[in-house]
PDB file of N, CA and C in Angstrom:
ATOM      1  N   UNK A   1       3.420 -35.812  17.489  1.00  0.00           N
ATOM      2  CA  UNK A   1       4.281 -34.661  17.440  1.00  0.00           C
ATOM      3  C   UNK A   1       3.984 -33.789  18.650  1.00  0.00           C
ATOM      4  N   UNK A   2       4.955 -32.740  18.953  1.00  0.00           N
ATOM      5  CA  UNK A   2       4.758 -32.375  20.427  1.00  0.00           C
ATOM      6  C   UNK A   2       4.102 -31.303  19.884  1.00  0.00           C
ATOM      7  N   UNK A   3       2.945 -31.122  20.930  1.00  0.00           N
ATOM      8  CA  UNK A   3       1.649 -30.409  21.241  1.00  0.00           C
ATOM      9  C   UNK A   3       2.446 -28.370  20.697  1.00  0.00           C
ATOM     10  N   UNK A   4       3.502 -28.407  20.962  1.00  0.00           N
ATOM     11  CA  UNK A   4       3.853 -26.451  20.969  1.00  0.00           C
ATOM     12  C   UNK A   4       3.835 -26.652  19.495  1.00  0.00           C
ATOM     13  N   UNK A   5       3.987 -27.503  18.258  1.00  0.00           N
ATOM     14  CA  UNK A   5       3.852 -26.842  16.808  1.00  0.00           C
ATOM     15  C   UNK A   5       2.958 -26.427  16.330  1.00  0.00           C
ATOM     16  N   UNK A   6       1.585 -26.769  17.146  1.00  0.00           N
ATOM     17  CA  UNK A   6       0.037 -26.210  16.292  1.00  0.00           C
ATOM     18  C   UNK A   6      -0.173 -25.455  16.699  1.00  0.00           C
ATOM     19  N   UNK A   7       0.439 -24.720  17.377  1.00  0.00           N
ATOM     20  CA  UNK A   7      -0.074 -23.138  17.179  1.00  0.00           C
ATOM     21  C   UNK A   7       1.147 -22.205  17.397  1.00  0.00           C
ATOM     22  N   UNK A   8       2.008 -21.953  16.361  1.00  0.00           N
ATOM     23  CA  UNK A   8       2.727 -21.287  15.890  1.00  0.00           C
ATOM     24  C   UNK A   8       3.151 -19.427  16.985  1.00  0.00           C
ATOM     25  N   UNK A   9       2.018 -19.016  16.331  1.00  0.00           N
ATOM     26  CA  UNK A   9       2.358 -17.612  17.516  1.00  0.00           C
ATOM     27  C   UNK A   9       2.135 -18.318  18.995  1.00  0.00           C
ATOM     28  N   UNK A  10       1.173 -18.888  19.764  1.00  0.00           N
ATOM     29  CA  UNK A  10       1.692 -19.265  21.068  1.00  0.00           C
ATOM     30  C   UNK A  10       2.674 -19.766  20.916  1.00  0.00           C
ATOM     31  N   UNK A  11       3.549 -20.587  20.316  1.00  0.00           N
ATOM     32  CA  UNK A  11       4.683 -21.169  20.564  1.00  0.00           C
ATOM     33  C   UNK A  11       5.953 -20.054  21.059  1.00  0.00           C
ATOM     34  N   UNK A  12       5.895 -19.091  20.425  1.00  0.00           N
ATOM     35  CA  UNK A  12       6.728 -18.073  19.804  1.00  0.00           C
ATOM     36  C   UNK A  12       6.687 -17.321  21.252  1.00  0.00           C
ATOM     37  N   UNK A  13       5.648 -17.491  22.013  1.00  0.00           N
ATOM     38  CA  UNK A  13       4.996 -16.341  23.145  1.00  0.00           C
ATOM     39  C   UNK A  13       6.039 -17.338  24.627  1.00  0.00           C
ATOM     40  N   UNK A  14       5.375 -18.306  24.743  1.00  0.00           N
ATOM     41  CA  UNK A  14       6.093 -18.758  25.938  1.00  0.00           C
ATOM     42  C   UNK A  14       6.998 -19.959  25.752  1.00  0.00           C
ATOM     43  N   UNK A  15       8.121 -20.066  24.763  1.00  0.00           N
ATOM     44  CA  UNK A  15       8.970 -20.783  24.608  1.00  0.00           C
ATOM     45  C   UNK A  15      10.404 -20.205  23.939  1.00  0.00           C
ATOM     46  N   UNK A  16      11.817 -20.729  24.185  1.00  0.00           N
ATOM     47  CA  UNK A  16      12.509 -20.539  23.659  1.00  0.00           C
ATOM     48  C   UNK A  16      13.259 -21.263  22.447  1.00  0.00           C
ATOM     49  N   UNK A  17      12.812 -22.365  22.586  1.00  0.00           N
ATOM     50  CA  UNK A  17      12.259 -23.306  21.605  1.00  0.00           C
ATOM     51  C   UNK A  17      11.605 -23.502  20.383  1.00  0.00           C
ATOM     52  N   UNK A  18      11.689 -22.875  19.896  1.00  0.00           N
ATOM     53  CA  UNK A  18      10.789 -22.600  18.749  1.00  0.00           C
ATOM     54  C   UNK A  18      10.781 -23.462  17.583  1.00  0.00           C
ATOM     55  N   UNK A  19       9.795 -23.837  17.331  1.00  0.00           N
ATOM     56  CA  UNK A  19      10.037 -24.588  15.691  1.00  0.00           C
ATOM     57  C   UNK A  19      11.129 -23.704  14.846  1.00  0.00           C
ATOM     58  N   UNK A  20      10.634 -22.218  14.284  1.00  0.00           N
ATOM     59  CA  UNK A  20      10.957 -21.637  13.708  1.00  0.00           C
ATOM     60  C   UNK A  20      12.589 -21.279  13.807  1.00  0.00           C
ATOM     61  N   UNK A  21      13.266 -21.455  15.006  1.00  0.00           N
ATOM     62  CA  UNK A  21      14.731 -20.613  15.287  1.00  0.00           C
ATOM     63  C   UNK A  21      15.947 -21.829  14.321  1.00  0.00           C
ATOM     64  N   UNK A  22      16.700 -21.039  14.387  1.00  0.00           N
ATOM     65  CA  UNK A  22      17.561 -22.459  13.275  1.00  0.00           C
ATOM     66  C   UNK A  22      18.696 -22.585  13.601  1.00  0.00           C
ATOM     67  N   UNK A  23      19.055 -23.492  13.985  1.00  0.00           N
ATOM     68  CA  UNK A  23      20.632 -23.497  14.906  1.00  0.00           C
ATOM     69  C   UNK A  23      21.411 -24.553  14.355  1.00  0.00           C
ATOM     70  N   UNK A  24      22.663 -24.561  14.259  1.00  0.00           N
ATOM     71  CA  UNK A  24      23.478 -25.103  13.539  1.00  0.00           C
ATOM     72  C   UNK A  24      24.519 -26.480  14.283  1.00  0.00           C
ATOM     73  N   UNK A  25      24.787 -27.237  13.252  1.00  0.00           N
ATOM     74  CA  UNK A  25      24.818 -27.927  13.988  1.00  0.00           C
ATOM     75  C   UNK A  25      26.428 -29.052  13.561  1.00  0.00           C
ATOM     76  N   UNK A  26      27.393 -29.487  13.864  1.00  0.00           N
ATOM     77  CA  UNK A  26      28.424 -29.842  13.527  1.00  0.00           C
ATOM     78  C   UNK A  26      29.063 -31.223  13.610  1.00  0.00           C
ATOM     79  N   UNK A  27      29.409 -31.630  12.318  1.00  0.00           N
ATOM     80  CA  UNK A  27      29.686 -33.084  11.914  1.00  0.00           C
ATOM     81  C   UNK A  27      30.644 -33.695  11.219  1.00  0.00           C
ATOM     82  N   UNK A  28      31.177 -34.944  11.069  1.00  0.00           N
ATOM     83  CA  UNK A  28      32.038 -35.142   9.893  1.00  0.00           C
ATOM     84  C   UNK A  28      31.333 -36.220   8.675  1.00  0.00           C
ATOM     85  N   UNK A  29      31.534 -35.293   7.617  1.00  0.00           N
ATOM     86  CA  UNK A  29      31.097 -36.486   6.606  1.00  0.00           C
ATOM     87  C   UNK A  29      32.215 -36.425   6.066  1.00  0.00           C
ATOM     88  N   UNK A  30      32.127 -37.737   5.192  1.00  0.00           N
ATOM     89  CA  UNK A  30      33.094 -37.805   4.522  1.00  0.00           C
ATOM     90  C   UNK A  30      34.814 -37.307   4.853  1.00  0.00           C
ATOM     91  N   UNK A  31      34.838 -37.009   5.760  1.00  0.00           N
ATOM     92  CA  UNK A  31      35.952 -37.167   6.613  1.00  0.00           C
ATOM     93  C   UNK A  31      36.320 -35.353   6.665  1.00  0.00           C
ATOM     94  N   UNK A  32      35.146 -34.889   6.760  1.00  0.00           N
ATOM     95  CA  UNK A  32      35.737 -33.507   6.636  1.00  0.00           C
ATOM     96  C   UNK A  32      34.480 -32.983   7.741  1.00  0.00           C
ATOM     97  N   UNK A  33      35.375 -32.025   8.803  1.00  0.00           N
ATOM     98  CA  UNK A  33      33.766 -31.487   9.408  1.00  0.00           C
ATOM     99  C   UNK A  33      33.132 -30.103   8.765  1.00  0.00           C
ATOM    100  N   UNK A  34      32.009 -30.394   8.905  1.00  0.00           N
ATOM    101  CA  UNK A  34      31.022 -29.513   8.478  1.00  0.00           C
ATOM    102  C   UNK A  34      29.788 -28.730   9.351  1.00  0.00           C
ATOM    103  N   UNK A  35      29.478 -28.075   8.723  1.00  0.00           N
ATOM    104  CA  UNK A  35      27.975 -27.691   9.725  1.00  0.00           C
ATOM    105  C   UNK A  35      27.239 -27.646   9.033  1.00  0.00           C
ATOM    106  N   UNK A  36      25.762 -27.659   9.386  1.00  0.00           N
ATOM    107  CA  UNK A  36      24.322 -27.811   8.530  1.00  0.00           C
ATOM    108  C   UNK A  36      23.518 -27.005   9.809  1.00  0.00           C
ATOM    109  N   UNK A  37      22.619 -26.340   9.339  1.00  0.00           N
ATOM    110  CA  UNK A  37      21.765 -24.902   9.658  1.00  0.00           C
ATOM    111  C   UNK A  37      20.711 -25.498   9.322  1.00  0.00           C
ATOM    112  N   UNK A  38      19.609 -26.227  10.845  1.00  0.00           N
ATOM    113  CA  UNK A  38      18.320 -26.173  10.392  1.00  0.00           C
ATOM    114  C   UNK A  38      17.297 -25.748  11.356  1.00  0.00           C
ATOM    115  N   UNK A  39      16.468 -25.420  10.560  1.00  0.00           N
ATOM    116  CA  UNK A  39      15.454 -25.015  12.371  1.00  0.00           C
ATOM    117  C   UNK A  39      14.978 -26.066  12.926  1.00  0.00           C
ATOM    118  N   UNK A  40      14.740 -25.479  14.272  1.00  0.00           N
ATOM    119  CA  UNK A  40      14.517 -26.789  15.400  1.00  0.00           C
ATOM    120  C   UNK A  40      13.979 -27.802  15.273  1.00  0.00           C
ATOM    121  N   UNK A  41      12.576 -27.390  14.299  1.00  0.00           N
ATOM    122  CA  UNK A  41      11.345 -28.484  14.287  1.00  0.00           C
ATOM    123  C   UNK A  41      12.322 -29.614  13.580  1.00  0.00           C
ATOM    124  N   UNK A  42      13.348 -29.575  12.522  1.00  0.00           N
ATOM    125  CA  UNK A  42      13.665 -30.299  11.595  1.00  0.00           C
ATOM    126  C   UNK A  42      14.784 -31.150  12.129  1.00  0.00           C
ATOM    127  N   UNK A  43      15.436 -30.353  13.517  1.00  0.00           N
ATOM    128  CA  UNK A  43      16.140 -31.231  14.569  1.00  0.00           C
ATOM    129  C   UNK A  43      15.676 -31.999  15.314  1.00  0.00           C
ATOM    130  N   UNK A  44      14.618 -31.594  15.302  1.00  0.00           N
ATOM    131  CA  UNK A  44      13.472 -32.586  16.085  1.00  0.00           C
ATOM    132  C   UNK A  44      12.993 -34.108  15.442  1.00  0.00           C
ATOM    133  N   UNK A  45      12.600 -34.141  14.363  1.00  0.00           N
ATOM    134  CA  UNK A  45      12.095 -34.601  13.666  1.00  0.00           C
ATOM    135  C   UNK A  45      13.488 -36.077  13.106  1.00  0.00           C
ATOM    136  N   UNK A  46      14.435 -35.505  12.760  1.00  0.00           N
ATOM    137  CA  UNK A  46      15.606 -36.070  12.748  1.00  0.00           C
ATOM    138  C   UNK A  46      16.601 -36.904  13.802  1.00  0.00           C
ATOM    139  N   UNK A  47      15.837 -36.019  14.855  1.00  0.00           N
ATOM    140  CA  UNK A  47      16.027 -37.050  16.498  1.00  0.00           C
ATOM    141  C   UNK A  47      15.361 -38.348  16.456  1.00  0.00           C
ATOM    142  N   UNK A  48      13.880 -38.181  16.113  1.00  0.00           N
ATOM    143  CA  UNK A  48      12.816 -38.722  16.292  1.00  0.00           C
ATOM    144  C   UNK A  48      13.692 -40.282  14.918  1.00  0.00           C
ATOM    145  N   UNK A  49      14.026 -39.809  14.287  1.00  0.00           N
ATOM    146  CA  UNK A  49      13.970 -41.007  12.870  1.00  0.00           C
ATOM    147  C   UNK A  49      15.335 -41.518  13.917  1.00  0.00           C
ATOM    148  N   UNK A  50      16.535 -40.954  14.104  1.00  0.00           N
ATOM    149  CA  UNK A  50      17.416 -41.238  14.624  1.00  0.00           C
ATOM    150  C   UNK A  50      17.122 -42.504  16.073  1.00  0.00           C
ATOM    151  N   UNK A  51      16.510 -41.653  16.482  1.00  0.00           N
ATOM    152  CA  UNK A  51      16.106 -42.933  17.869  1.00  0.00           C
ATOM    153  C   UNK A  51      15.351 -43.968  17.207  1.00  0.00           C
ATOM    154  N   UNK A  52      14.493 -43.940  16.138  1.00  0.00           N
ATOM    155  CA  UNK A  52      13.848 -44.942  15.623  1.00  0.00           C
ATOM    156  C   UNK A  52      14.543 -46.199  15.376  1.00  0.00           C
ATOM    157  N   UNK A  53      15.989 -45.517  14.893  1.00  0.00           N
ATOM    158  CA  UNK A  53      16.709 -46.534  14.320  1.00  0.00           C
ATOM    159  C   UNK A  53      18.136 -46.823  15.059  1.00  0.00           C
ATOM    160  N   UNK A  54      17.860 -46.318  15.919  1.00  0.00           N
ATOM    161  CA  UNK A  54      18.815 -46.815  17.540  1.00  0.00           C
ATOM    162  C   UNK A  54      20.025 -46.397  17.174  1.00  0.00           C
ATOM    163  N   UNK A  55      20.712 -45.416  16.593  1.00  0.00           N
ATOM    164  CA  UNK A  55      21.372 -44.235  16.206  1.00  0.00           C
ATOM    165  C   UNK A  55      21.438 -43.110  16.483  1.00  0.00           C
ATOM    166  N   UNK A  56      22.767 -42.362  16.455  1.00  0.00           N
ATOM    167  CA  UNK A  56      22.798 -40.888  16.553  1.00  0.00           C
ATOM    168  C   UNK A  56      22.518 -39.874  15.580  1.00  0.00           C
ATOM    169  N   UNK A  57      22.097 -38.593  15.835  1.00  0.00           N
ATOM    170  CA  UNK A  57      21.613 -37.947  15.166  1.00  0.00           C
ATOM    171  C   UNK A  57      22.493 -37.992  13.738  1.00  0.00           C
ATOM    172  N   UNK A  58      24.139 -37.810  14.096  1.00  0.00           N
ATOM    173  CA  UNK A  58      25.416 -37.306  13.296  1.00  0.00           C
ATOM    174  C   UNK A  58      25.052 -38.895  12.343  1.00  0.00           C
ATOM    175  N   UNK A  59      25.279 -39.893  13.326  1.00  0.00           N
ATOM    176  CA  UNK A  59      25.037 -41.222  11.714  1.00  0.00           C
ATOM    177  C   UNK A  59      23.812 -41.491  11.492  1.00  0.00           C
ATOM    178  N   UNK A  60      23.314 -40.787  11.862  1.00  0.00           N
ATOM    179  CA  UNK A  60      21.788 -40.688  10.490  1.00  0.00           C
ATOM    180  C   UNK A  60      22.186 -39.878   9.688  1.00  0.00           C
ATOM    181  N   UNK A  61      22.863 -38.653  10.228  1.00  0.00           N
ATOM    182  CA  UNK A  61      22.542 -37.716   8.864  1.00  0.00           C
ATOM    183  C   UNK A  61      24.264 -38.204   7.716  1.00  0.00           C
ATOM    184  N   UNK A  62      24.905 -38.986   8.631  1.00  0.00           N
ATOM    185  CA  UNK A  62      26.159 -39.459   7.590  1.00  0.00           C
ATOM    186  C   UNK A  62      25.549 -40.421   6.735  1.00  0.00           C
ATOM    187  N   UNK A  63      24.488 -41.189   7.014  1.00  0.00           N
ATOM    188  CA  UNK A  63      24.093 -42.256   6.531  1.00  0.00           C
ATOM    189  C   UNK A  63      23.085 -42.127   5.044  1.00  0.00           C
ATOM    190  N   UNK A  64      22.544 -40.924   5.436  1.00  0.00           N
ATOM    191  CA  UNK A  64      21.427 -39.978   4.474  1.00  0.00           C
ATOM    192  C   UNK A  64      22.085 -39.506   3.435  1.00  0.00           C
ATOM    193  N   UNK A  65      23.466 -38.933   3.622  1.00  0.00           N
ATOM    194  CA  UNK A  65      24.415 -37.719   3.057  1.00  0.00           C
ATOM    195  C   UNK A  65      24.916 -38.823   1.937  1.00  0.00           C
ATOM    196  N   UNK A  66      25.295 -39.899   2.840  1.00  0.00           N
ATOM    197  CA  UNK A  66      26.318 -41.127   1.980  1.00  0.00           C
ATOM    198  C   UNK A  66      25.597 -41.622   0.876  1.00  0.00           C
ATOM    199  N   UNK A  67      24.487 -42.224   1.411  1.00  0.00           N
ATOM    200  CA  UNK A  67      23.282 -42.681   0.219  1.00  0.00           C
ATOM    201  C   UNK A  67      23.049 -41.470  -1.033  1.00  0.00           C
ATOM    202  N   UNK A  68      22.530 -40.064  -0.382  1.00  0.00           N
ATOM    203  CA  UNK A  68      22.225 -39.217  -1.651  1.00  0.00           C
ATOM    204  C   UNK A  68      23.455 -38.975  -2.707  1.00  0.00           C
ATOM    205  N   UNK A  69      24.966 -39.065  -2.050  1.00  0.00           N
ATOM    206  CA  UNK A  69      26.353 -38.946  -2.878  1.00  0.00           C
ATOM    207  C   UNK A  69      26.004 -40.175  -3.860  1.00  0.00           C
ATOM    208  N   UNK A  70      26.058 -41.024  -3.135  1.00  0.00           N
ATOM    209  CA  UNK A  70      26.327 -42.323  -3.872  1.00  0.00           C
ATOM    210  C   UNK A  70      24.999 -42.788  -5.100  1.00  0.00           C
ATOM    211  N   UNK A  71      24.003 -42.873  -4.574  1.00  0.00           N
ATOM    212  CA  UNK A  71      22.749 -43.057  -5.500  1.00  0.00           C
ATOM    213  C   UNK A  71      21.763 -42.354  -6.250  1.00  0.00           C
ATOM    214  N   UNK A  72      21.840 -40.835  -5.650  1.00  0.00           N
ATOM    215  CA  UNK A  72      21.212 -39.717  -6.438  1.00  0.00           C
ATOM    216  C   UNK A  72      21.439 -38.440  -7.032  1.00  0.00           C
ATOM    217  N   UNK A  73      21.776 -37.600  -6.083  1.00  0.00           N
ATOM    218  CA  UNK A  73      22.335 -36.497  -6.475  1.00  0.00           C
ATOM    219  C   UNK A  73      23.916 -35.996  -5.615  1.00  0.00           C
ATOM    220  N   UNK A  74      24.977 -36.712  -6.055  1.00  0.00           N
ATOM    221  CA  UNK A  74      26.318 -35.967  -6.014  1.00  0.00           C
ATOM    222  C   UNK A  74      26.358 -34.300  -5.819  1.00  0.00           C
ATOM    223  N   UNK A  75      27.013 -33.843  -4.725  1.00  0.00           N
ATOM    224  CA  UNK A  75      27.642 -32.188  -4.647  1.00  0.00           C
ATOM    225  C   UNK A  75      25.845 -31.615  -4.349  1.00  0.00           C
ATOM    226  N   UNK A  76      25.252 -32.651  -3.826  1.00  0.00           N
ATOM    227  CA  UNK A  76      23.634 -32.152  -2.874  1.00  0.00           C
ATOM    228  C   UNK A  76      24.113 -31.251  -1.634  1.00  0.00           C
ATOM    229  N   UNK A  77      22.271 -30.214  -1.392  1.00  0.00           N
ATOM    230  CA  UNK A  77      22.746 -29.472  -0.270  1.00  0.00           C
ATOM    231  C   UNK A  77      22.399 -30.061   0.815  1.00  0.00           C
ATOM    232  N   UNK A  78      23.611 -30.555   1.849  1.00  0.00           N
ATOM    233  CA  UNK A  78      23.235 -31.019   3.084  1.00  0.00           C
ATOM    234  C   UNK A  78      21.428 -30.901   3.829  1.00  0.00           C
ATOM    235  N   UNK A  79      21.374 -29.466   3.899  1.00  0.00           N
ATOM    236  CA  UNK A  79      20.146 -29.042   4.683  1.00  0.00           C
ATOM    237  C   UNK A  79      19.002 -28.930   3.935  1.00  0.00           C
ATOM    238  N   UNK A  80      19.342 -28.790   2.523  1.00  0.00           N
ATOM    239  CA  UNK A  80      17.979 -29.632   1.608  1.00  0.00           C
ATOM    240  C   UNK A  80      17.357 -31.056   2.193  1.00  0.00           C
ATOM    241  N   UNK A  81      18.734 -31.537   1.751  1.00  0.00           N
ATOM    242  CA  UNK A  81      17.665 -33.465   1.850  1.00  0.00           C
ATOM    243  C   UNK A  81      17.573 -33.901   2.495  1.00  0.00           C
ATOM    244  N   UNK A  82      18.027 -32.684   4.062  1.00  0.00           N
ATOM    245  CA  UNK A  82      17.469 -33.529   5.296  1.00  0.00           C
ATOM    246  C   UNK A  82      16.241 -32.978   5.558  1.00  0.00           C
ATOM    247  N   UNK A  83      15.722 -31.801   5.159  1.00  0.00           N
ATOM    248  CA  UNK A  83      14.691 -30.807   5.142  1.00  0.00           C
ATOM    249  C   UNK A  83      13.593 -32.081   4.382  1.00  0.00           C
ATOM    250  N   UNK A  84      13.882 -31.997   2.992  1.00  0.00           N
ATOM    251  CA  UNK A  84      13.332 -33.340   2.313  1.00  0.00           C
ATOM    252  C   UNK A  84      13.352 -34.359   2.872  1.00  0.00           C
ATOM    253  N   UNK A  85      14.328 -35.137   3.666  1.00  0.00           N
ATOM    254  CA  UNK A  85      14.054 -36.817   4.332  1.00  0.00           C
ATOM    255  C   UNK A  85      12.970 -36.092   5.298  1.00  0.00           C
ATOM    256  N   UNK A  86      13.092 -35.264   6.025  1.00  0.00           N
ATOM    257  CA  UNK A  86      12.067 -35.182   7.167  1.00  0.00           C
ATOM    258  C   UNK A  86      10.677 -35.428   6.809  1.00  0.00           C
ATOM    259  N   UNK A  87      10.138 -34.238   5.283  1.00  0.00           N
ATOM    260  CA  UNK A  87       9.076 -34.412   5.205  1.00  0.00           C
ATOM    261  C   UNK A  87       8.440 -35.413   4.618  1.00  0.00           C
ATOM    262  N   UNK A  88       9.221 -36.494   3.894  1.00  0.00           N
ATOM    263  CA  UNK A  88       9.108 -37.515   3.203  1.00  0.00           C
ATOM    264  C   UNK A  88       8.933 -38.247   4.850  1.00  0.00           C
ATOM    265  N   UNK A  89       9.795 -38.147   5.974  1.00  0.00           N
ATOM    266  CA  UNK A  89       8.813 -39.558   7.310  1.00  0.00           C
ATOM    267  C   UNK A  89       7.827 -38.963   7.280  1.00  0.00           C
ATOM    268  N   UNK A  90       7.230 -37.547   7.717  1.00  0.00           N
ATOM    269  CA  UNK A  90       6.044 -37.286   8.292  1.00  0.00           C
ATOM    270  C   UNK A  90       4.835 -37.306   7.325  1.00  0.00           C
ATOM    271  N   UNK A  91       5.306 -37.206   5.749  1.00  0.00           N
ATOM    272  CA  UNK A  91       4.193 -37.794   4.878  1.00  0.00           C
ATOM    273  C   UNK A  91       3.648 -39.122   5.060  1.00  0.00           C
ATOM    274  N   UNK A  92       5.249 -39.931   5.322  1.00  0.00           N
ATOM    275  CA  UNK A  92       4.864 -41.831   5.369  1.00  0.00           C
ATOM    276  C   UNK A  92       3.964 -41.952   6.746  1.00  0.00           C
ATOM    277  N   UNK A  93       4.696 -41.186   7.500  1.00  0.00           N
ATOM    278  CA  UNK A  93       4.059 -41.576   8.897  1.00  0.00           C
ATOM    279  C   UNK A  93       2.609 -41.564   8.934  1.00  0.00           C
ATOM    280  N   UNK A  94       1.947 -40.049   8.093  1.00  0.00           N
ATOM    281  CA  UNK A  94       1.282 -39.689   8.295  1.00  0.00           C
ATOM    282  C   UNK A  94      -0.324 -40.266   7.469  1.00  0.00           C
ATOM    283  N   UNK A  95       0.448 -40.686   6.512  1.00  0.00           N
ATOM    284  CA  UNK A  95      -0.209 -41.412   5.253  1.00  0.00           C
ATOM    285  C   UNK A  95      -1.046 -42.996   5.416  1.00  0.00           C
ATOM    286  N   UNK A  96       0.326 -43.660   6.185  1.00  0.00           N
ATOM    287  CA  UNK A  96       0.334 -45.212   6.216  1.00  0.00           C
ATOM    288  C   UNK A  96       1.233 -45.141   7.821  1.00  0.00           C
ATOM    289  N   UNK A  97       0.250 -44.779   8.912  1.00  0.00           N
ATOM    290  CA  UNK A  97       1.436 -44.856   9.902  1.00  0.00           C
ATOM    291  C   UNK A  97       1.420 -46.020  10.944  1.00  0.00           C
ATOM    292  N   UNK A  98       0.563 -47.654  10.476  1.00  0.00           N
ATOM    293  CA  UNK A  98       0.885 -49.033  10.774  1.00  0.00           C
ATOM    294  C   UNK A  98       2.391 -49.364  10.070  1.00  0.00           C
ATOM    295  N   UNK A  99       2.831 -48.825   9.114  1.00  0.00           N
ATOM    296  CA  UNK A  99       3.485 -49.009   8.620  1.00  0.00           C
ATOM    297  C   UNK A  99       5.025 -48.949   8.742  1.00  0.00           C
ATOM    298  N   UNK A 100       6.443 -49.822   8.816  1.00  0.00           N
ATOM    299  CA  UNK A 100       7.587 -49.481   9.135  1.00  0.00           C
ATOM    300  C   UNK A 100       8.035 -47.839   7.974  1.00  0.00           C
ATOM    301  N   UNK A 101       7.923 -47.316   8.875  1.00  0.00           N
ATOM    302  CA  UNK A 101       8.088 -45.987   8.255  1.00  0.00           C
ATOM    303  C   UNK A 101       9.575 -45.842   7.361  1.00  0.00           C
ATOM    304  N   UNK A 102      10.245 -46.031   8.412  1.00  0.00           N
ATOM    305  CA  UNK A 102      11.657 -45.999   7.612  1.00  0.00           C
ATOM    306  C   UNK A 102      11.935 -46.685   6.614  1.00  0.00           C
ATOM    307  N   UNK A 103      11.790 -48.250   6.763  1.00  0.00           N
ATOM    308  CA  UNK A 103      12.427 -48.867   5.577  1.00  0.00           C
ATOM    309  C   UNK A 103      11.365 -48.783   4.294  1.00  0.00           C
ATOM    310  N   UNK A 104      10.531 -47.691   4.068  1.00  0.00           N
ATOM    311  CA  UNK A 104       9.454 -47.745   2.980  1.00  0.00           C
ATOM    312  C   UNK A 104       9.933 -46.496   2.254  1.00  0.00           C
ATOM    313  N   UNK A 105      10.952 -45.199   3.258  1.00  0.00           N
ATOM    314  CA  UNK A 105      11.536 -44.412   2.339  1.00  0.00           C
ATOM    315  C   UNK A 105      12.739 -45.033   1.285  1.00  0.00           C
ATOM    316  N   UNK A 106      12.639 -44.093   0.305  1.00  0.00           N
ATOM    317  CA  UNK A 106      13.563 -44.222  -0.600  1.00  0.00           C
ATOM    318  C   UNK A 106      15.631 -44.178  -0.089  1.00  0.00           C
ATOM    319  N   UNK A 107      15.494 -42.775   0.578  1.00  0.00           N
ATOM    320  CA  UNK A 107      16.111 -42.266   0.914  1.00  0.00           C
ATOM    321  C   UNK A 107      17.393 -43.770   2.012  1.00  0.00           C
ATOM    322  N   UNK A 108      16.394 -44.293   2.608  1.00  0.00           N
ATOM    323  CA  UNK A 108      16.957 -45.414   3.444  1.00  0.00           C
ATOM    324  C   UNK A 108      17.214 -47.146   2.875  1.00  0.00           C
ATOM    325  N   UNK A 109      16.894 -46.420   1.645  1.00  0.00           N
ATOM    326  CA  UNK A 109      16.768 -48.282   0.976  1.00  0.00           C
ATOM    327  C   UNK A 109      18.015 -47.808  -0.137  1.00  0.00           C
ATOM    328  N   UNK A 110      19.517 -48.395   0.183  1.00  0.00           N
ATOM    329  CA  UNK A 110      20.364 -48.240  -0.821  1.00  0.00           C
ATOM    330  C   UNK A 110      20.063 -49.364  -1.900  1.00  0.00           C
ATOM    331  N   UNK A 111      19.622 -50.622  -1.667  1.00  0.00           N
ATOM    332  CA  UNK A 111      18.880 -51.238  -3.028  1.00  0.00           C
ATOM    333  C   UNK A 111      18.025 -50.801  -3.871  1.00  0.00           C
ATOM    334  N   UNK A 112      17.197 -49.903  -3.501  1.00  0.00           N
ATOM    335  CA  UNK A 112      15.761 -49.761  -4.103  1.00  0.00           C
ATOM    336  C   UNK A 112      16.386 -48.718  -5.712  1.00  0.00           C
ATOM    337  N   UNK A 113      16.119 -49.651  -6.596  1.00  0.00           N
ATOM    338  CA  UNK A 113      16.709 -49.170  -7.672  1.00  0.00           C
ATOM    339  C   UNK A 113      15.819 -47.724  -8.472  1.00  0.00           C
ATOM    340  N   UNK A 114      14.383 -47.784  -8.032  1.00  0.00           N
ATOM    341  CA  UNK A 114      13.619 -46.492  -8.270  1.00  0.00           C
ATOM    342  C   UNK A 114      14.238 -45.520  -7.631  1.00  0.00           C
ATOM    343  N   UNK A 115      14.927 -45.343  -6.576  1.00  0.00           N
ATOM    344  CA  UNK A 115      14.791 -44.510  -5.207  1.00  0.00           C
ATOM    345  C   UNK A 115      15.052 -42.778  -6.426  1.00  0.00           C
ATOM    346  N   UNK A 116      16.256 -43.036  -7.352  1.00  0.00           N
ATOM    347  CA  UNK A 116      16.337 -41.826  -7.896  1.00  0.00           C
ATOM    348  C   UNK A 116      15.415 -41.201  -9.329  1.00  0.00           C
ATOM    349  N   UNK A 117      14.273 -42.208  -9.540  1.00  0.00           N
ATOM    350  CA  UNK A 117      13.917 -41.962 -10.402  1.00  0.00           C
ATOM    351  C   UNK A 117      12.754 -40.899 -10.272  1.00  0.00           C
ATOM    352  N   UNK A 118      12.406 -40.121 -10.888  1.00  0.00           N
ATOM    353  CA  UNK A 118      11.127 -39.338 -10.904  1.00  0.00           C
ATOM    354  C   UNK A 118       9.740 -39.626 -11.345  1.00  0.00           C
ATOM    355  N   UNK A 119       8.895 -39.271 -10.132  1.00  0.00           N
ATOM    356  CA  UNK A 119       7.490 -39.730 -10.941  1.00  0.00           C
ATOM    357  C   UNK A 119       6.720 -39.900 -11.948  1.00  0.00           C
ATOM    358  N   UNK A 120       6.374 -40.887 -12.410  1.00  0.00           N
ATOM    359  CA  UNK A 120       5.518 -40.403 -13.746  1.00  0.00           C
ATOM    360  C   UNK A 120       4.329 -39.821 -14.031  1.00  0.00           C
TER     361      UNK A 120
END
């Protein structure tokens, strides 16, 4: 991860960039355009899964949006479960990070018949 998030107030001091600032951002799902409001770090982070998977930012997050309609939670908030997919890579990454990160989330496996179930 890039070196300006661990330390929060320097970041804030000589950058315009900020993890923290939240800028919005515009798409079509489902055949309608929309916008979703997230802060940077979480645009970042969403780049990062996006290039992983040799994709654009917009069909990752159509691809995320489509899966949660279809397999979990219907009339979800956009900037929730991308807020949630993010921290769900950087847990996997961070946890098990030999590991193909992506295809071990839930979120990216439309087979995985647990994906909506809750822990026990």
């Amino acid at each position: 991860m890039d070196q300006r998030y661990l330390d929060p107030i320097e970041t804030c001091a000589y950058s315009q960039h900020t993890p923290f600032i939240g800028r919005s951002h515009s798409l079509r799902l489902r055949g309608s355009v929309t916008s979703i409001r997230l802060e940077n770090a979480f645009w970042d982070i969403l780049s990062e899964i996006a290039k992983q998977e040799a994709s654009t930012v917009n069909k990752l997050i159509a691809k995320i949006c489509s899966h949660v309609d279809a397999n979990l939670v219907p009339q979800h908030n956009h900037a929730s479960v991308l807020r949630v997919t993010c921290v769900m890579y950087l847990a996997e990454k961070l946890l098990d990070p030999p590991a193909s990160t992506l295809s071990r989330l839930p979120i990216y496996d439309a087979g995985r018949e647990s994906a909506g179930s809750a822990p026990d």
